[in-house]
C-alpha atoms as a PDB file:
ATOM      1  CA  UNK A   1     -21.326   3.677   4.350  1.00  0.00           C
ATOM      2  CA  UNK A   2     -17.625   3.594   3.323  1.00  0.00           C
ATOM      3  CA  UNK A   3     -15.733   5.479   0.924  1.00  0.00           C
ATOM      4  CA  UNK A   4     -12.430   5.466  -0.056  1.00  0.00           C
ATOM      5  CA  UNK A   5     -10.503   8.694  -1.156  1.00  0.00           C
ATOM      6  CA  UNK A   6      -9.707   8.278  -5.096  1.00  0.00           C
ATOM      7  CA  UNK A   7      -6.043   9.459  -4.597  1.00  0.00           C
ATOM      8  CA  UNK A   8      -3.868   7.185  -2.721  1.00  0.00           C
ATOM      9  CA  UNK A   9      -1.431   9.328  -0.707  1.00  0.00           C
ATOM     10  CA  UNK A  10       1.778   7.421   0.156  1.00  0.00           C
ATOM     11  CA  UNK A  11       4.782   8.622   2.407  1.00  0.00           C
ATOM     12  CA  UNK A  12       8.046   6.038   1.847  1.00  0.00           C
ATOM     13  CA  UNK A  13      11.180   6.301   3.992  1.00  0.00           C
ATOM     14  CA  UNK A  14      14.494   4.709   3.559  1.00  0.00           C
ATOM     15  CA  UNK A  15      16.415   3.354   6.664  1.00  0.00           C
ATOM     16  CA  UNK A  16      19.228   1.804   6.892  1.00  0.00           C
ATOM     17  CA  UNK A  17      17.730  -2.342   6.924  1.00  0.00           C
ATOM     18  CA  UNK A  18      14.228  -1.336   5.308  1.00  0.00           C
ATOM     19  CA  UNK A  19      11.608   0.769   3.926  1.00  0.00           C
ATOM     20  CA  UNK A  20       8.986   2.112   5.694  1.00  0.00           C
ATOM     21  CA  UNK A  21       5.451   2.708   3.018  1.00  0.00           C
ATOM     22  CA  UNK A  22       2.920   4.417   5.106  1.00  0.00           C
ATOM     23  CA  UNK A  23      -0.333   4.691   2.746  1.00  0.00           C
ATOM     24  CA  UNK A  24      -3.512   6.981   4.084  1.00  0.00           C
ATOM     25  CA  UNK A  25      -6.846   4.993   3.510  1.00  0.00           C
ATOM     26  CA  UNK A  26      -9.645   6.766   5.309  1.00  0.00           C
ATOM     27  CA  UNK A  27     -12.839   5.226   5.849  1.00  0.00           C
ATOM     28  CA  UNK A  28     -11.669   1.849   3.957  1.00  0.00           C
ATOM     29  CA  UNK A  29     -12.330  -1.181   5.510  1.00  0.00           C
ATOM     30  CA  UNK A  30      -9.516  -3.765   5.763  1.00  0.00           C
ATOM     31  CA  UNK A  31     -11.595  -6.571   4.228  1.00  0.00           C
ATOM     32  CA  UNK A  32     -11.424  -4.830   1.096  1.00  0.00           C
ATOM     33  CA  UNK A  33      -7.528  -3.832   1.278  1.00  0.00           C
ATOM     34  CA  UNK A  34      -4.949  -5.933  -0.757  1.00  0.00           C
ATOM     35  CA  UNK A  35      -1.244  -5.784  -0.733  1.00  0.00           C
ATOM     36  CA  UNK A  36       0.994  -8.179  -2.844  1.00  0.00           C
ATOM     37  CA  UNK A  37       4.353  -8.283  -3.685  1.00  0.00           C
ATOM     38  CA  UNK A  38       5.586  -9.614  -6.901  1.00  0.00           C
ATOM     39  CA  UNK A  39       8.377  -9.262  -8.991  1.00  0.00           C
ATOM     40  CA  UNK A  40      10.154  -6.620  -6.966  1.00  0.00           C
ATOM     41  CA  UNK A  41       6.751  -4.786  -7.170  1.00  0.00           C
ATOM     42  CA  UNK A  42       4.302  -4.152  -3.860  1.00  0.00           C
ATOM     43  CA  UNK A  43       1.110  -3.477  -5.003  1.00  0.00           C
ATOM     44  CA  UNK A  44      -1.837  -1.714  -2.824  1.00  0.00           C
ATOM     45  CA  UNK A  45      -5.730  -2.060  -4.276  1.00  0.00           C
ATOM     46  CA  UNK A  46      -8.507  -1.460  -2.581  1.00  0.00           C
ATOM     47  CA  UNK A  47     -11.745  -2.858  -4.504  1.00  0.00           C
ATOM     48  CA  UNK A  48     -15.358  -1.951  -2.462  1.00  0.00           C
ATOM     49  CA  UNK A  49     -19.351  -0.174  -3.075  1.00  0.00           C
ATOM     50  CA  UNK A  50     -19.238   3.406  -2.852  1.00  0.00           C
ATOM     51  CA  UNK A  51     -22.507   4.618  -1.685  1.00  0.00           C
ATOM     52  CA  UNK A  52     -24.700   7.671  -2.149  1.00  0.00           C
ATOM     53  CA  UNK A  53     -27.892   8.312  -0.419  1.00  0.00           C
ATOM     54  CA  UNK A  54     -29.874  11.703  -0.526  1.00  0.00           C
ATOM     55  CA  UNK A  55     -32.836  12.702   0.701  1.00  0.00           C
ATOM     56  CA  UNK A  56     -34.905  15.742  -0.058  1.00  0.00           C
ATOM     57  CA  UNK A  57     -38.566  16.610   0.234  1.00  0.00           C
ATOM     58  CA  UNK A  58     -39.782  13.725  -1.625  1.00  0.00           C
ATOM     59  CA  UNK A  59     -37.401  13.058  -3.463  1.00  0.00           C
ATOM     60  CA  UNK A  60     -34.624  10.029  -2.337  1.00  0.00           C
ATOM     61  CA  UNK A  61     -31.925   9.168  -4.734  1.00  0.00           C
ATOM     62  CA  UNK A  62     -29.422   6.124  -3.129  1.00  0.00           C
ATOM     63  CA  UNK A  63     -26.961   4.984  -5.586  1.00  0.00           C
ATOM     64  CA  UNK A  64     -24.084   2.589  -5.773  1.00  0.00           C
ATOM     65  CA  UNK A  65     -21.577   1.573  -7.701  1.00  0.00           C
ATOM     66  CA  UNK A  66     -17.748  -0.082  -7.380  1.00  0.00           C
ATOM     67  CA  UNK A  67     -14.878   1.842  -7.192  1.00  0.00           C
ATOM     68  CA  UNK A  68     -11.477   0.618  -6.796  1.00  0.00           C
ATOM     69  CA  UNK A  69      -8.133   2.339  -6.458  1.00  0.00           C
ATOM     70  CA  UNK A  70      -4.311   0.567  -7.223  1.00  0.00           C
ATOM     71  CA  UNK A  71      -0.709   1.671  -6.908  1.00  0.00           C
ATOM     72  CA  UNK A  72       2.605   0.161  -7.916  1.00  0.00           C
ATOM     73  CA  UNK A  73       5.913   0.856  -6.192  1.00  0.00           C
ATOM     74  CA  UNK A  74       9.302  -0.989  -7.628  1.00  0.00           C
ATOM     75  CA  UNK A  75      11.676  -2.333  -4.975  1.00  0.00           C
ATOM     76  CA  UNK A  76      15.061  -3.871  -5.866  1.00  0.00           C
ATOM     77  CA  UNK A  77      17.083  -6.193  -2.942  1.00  0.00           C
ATOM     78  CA  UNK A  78      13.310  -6.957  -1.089  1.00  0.00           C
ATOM     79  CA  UNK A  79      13.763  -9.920   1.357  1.00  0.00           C
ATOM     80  CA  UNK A  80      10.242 -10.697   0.314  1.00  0.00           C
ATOM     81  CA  UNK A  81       9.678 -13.133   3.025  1.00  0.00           C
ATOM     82  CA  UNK A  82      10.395 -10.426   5.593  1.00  0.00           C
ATOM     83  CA  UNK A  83       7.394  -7.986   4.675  1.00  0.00           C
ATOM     84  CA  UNK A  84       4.809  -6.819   6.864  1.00  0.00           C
ATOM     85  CA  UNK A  85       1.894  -4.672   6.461  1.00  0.00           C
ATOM     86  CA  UNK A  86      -0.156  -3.548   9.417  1.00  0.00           C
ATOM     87  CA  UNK A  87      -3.983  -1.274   8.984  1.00  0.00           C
ATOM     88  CA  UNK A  88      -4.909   0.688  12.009  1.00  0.00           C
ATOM     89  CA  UNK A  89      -7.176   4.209  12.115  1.00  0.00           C
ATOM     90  CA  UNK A  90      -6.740   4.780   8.135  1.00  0.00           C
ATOM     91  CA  UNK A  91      -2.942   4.434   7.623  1.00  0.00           C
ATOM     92  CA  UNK A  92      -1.221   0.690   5.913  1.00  0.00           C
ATOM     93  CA  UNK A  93       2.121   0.952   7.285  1.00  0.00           C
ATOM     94  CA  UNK A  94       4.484  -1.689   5.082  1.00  0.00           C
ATOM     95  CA  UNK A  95       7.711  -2.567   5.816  1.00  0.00           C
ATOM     96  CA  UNK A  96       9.874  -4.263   3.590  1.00  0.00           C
ATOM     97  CA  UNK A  97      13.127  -5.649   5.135  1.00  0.00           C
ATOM     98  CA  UNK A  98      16.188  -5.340   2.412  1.00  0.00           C
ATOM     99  CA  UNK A  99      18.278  -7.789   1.823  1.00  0.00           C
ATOM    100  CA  UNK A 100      21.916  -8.038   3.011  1.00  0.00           C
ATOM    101  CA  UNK A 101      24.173  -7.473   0.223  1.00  0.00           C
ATOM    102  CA  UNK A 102      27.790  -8.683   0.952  1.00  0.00           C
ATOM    103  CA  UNK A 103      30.490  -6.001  -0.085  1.00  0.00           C
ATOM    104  CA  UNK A 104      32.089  -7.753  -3.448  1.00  0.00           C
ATOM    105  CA  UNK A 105      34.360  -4.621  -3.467  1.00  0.00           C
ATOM    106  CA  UNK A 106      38.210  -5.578  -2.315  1.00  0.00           C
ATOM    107  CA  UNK A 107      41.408  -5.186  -3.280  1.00  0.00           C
ATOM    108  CA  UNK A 108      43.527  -7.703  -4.866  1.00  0.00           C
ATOM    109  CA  UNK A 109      46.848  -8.351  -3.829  1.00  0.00           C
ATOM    110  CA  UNK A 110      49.238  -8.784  -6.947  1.00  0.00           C
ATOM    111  CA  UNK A 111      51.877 -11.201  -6.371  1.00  0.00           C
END
């Protein structure tokens, strides 16, 4: 049976070259994970049968139905080609390299 928590708890952290997303997903299955990153948005879904099976006396009840869960995070200065998302023991762990803005700022000599 797997089941997936319908609150996606998230943790990001901002060093110097990157950000680190570190997203708990108990009991999901990484077949069923997605990550994408479009338009300066990363977006995590996880689409998969939730099940429910009781048994009493005589009485058995065993349901299922979808459930699904999505988040959106905006990025700005994402080297998009750079991004890496690994799934181990429950946690998606995403890094997302930034790019390497050039200071524009001088000063101007005036002759």
């Amino acid at each position: 049976m797997t089941q997936c928590d319908n609150n996606l708890k998230v943790d990001i952290r901002d060093n110097i070259n990157e950000y680190i997303l570190e997203a708990d997903l108990p009991n999901v299955n990484k077949e069923n994970l997605n990550v994408s990153f479009e338009d300066n948005v990363l977006t995590i879904s996880v689409e998969q049968d939730k099940q429910v099976k009781e048994e009493k006396e005589n009485y058995i009840r065993r349901e299922r139905y979808p459930q699904s869960i999505s988040r959106k995070f905006v990025f700005d200065g994402i080297k998009s080609d750079g991004i890496q998302a690994k799934y181990e023991n429950g946690v998606l762990v995403v890094t997302l390299p930034k790019r390497v803005v050039q200071d524009t700022n001088r000063k101007i000599e005036i002759q």
